[in-house]
N, C-alpha and C. Protein backbone atom coordinates (compact mmCIF):
# COMPACT_ATOMS: atom_id res chain seq x y z
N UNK A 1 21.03 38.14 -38.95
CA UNK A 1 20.05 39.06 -38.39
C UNK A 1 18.87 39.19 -39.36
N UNK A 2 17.74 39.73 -38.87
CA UNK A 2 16.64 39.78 -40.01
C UNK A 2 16.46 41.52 -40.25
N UNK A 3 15.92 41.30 -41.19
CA UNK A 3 15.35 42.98 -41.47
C UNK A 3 13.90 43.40 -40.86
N UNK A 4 13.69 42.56 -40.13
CA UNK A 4 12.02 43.06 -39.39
C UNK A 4 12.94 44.15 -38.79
N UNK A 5 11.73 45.20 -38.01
CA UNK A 5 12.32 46.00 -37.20
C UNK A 5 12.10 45.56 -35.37
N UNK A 6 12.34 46.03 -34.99
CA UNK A 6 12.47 45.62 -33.14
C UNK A 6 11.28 46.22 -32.92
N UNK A 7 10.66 45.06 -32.43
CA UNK A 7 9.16 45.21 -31.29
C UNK A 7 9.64 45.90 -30.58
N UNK A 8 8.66 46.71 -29.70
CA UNK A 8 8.55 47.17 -28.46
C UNK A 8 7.50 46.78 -27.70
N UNK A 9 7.66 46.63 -26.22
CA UNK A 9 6.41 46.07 -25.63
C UNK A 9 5.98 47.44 -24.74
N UNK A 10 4.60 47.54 -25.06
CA UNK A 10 3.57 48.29 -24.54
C UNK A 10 3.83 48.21 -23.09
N UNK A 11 3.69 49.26 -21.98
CA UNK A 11 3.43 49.38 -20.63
C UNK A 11 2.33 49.46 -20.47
N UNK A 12 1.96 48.62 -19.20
CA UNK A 12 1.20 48.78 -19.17
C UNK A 12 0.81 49.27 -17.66
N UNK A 13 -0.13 50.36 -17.63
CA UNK A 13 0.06 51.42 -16.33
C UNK A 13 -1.04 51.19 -15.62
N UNK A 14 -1.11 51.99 -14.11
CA UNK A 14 -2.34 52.15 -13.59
C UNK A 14 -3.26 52.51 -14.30
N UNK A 15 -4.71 52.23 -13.76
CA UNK A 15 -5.76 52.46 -14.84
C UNK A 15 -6.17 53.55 -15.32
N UNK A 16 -5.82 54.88 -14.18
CA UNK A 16 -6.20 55.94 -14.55
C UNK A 16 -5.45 56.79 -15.65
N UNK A 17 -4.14 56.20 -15.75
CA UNK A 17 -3.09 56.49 -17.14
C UNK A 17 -3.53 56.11 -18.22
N UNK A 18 -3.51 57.24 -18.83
CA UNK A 18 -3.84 56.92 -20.45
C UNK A 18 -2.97 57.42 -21.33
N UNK A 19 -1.79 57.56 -20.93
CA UNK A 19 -0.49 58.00 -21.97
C UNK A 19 0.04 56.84 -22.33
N UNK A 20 0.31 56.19 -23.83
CA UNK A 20 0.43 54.87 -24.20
C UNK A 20 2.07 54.83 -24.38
N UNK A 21 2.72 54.50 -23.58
CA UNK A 21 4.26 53.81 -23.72
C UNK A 21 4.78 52.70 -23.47
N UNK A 22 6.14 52.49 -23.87
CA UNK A 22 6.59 51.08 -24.52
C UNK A 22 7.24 51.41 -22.84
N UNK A 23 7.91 50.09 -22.82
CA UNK A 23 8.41 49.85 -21.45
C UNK A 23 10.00 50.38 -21.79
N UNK A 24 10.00 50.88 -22.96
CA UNK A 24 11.58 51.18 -22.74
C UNK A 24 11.48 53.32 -22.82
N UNK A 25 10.19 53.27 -22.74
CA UNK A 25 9.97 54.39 -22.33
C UNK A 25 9.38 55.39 -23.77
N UNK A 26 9.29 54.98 -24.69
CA UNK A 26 9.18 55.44 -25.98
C UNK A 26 7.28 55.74 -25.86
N UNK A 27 7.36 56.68 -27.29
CA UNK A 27 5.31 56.79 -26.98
C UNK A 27 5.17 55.57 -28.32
N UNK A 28 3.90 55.30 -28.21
CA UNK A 28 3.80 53.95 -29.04
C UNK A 28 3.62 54.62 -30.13
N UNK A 29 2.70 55.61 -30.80
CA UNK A 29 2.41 55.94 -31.64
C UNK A 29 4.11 56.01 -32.91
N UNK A 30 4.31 55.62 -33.76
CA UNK A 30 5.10 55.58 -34.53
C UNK A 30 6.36 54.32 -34.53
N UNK A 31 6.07 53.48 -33.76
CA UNK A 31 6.86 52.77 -33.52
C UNK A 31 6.13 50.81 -33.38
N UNK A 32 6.82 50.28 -33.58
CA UNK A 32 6.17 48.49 -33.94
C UNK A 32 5.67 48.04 -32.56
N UNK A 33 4.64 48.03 -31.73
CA UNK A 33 4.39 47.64 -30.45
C UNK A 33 3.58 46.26 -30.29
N UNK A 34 3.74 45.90 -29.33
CA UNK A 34 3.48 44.45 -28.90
C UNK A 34 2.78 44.58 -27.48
N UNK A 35 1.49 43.87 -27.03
CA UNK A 35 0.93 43.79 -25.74
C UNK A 35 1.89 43.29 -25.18
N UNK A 36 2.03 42.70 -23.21
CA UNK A 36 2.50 42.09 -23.21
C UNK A 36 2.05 40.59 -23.14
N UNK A 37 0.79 40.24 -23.55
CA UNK A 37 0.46 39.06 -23.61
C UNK A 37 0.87 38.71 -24.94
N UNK A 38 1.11 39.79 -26.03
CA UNK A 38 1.77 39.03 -26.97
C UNK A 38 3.17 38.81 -26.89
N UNK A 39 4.13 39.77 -26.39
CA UNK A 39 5.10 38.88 -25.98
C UNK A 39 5.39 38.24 -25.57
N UNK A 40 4.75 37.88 -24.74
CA UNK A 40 4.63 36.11 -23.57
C UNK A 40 4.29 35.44 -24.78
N UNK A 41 3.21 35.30 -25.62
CA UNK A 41 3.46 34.66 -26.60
C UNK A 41 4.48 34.07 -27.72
N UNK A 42 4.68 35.15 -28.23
CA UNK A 42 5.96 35.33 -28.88
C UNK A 42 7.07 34.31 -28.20
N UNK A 43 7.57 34.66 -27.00
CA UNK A 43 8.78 34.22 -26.18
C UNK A 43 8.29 32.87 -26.43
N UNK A 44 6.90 32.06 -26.28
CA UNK A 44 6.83 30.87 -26.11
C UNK A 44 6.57 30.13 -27.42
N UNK A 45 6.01 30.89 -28.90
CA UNK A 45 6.19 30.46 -29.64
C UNK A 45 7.91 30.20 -30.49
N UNK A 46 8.25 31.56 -30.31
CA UNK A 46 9.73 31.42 -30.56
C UNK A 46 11.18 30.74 -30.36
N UNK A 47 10.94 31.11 -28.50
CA UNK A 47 12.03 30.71 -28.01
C UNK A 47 12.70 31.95 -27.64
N UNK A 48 13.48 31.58 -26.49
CA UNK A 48 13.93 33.09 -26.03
C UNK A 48 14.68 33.81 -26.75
N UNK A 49 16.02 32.93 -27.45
CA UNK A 49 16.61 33.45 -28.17
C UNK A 49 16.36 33.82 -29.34
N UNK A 50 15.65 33.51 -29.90
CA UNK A 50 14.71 34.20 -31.48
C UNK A 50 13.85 35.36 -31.23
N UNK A 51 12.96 35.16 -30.20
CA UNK A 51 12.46 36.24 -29.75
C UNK A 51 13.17 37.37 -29.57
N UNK A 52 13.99 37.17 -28.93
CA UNK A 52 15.34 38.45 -28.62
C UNK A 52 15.52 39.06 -29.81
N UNK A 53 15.93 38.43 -31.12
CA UNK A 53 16.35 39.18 -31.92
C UNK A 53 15.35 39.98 -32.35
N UNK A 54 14.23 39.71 -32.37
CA UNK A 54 13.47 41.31 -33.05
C UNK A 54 12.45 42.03 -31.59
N UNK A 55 12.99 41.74 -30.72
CA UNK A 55 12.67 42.64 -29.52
C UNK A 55 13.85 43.99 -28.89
N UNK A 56 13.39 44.84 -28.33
CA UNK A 56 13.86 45.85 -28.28
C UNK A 56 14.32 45.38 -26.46
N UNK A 57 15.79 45.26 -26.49
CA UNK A 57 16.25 44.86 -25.13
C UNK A 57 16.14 45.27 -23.79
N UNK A 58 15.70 46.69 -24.18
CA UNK A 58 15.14 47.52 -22.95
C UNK A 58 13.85 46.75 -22.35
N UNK A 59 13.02 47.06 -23.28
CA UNK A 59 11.35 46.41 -23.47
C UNK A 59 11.71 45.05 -22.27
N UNK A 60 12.35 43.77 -23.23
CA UNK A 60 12.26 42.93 -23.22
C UNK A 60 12.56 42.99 -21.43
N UNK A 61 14.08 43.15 -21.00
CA UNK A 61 14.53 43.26 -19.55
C UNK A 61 13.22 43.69 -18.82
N UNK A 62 12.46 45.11 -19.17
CA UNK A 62 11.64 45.72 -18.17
C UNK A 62 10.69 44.83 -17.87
N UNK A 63 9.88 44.55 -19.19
CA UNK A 63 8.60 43.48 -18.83
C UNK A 63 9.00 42.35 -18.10
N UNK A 64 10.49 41.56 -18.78
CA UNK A 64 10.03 39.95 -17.88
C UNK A 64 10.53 40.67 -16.40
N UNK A 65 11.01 42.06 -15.72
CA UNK A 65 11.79 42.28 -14.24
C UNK A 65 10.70 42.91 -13.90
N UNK A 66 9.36 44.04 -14.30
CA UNK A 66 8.07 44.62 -13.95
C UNK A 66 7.10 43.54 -14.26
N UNK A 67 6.34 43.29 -12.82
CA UNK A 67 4.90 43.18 -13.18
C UNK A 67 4.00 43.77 -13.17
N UNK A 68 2.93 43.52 -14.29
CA UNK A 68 1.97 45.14 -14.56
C UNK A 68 0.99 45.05 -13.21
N UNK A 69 -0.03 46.26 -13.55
CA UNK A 69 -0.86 46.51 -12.44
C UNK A 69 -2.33 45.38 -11.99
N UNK A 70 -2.38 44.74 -13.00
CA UNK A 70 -3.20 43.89 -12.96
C UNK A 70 -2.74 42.49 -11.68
N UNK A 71 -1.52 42.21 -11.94
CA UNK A 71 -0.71 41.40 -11.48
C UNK A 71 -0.27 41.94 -9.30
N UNK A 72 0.29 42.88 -9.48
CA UNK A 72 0.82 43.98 -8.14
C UNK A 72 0.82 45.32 -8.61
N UNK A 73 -0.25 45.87 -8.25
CA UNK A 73 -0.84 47.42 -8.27
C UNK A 73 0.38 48.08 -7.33
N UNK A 74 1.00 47.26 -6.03
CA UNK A 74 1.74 48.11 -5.69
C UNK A 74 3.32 48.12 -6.12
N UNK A 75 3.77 47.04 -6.56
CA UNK A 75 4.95 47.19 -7.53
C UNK A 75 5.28 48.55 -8.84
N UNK A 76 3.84 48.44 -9.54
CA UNK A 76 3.26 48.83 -10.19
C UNK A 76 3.10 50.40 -9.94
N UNK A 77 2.14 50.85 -8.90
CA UNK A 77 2.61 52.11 -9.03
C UNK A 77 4.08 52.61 -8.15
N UNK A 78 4.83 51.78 -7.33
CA UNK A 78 6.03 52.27 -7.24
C UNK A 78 6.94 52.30 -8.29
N UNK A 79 6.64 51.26 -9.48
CA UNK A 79 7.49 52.25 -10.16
C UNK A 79 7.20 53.25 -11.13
N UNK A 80 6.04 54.00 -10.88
CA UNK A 80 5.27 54.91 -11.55
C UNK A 80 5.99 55.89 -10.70
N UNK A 81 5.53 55.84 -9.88
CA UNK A 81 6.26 57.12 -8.88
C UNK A 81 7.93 57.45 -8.66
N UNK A 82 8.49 56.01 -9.28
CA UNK A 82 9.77 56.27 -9.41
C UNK A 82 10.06 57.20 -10.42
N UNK A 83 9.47 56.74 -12.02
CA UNK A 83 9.47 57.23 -13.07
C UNK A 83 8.92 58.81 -13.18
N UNK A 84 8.19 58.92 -12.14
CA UNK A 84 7.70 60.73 -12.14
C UNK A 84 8.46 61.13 -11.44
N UNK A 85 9.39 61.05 -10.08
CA UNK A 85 10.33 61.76 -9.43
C UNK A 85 11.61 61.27 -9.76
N UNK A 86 11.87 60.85 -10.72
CA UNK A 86 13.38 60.81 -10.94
C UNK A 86 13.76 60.30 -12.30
N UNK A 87 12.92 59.54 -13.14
CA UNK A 87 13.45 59.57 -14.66
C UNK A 87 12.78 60.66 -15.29
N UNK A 88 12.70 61.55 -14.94
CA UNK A 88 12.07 62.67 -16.25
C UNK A 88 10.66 62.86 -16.72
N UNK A 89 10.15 62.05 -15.87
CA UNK A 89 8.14 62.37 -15.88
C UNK A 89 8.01 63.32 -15.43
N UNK A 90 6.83 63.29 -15.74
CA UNK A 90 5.88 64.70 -14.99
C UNK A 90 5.28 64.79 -13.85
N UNK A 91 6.13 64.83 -12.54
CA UNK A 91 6.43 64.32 -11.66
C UNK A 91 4.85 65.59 -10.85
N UNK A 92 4.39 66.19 -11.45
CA UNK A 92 3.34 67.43 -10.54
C UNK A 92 2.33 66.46 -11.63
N UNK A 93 1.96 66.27 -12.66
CA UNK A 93 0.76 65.62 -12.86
C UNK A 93 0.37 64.23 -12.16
N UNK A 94 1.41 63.76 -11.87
CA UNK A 94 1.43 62.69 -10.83
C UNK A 94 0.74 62.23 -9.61
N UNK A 95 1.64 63.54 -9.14
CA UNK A 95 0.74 64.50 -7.64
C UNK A 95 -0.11 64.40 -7.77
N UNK A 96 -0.67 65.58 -8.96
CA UNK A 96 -2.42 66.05 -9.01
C UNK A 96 -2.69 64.57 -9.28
N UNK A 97 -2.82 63.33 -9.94
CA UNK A 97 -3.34 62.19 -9.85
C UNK A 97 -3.97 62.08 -8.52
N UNK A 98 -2.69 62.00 -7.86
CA UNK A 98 -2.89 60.95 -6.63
C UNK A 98 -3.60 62.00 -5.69
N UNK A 99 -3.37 63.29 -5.47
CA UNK A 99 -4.51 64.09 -4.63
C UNK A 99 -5.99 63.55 -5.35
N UNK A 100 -6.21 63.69 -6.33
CA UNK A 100 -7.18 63.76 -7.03
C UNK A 100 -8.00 62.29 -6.76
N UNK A 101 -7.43 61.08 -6.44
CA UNK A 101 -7.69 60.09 -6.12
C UNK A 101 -7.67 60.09 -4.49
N UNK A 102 -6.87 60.81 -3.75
CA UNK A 102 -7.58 61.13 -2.61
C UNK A 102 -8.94 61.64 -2.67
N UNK A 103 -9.13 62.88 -3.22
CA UNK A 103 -10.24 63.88 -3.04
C UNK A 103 -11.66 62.52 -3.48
N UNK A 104 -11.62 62.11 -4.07
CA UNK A 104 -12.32 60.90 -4.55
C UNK A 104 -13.18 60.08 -3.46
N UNK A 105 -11.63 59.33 -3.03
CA UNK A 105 -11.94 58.62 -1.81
C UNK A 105 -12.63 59.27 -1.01
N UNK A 106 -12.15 60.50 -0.27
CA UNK A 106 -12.69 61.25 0.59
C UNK A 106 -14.72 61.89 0.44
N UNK A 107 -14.43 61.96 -0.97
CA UNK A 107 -16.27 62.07 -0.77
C UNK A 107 -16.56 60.87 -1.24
N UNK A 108 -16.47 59.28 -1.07
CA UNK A 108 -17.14 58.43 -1.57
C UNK A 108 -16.58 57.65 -0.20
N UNK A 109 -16.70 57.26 1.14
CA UNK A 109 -15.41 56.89 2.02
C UNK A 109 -16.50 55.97 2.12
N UNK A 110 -17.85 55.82 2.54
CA UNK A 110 -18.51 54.49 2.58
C UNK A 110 -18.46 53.69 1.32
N UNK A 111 -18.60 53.76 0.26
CA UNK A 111 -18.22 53.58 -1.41
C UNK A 111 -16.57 52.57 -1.48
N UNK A 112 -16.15 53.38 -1.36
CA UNK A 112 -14.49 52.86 -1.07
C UNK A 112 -14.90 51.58 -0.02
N UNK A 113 -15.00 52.08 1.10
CA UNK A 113 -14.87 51.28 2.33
C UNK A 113 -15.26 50.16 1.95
N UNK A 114 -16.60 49.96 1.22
CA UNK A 114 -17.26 48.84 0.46
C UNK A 114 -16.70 47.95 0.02
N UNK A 115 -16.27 48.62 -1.02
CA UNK A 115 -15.06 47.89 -2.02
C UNK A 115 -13.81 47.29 -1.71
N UNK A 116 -13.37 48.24 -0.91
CA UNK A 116 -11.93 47.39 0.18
C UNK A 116 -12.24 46.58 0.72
N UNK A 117 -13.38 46.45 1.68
CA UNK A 117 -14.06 45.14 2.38
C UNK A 117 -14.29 43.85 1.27
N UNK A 118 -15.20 44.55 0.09
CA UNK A 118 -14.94 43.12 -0.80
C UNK A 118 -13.84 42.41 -1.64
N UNK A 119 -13.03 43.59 -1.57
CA UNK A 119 -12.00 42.77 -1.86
C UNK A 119 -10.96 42.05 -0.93
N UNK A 120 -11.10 42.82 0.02
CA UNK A 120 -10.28 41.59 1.17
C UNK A 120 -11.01 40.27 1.22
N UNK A 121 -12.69 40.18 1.56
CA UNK A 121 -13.35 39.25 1.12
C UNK A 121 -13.18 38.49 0.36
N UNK A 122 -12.18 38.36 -0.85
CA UNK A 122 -11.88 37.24 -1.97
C UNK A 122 -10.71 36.69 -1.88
N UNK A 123 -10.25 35.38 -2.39
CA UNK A 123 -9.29 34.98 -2.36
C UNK A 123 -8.08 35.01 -3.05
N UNK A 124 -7.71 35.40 -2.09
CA UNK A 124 -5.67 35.81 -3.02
C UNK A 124 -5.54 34.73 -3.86
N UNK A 125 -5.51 34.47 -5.07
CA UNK A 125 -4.67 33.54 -5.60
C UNK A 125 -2.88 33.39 -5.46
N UNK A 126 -2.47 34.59 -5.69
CA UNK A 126 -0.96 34.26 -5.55
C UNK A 126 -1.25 33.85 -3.67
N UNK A 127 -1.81 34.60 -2.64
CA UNK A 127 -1.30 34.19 -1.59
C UNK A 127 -1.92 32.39 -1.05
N UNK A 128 -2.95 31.78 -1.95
CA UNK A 128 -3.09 30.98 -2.03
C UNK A 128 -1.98 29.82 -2.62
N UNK A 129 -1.44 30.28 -3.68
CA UNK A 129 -0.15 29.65 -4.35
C UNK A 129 0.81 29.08 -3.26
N UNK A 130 1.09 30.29 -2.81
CA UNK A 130 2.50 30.57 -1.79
C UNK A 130 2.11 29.73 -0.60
N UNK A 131 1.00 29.69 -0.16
CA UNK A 131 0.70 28.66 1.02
C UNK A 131 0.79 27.21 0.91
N UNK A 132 -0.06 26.77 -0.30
CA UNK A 132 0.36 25.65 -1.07
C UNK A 132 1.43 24.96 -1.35
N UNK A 133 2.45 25.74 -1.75
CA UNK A 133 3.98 25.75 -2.08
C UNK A 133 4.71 25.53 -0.52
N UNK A 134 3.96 26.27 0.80
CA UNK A 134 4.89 26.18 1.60
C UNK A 134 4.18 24.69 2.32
N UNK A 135 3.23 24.76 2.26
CA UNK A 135 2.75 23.34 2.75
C UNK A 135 3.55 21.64 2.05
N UNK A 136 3.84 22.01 0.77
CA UNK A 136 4.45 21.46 -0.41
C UNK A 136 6.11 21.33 0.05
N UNK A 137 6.54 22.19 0.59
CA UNK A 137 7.95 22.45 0.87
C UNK A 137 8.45 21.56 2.45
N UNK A 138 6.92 21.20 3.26
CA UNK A 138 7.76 20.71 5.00
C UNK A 138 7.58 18.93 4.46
């Protein structure tokens, strides 16, 4: 075994979160943290099994089984909302988030509307992948 201490990998949350925690649920401040682009690194400079040893196993499971919000916003905040109504978050600041991101929408609804339109307007890459793949597959 080595004497480094165990990484933790950073969560990484919806955008409007700014409370900084490790994916095994810890606050970063006092503890060895890692993006997760550096652990994707890591894993690929290392090797899985080297990597493992100075990663924190929680971390490690959550990140490669969660993808962050950048990736699926809605994976992403379901399990935000898991984590506020049933592991021990702060399940009413939550709320007030998400009203609060209503109230938003609601006085900006042409603004929004905009933006939803342009983004349907662009092209999915993953759903581009998946079509590819199934065209690839007959």
């Amino acid at each position: 075994m080595t004497d480094m201490p165990l990484e933790h990998v950073r969560r990484e949350q919806p955008p409007w979160r700014h409370s900084a925690i490790t994916e095994c649920g810890l606050p970063v401040a006092g503890h060895p943290v890692i993006t997760r682009d550096a652990f994707t690194a890591k894993i690929r400079a290392q090797g899985q099994q080297r990597a493992a040893m100075t990663t924190c196993m929680t971390c490690w499971s959550s990140a490669r089984r969660n993808r962050p919000w950048s990736e699926s916003p809605v994976e992403s905040l379901a399990r935000e909302a898991e984590r506020h109504m049933w592991a021990g978050g702060d399940a009413d600041r939550f709320r007030d988030e998400l009203l609060a991101i209503a109230e938003l929408i609601s006085r900006h609804e042409d603004e929004f509307g905009a933006i939803v339109g342009s983004l349907g307007d662009t092209v999915r890459l993953d759903s581009a992948r998946a079509q590819r793949r199934q065209r690839g597959a007959r």
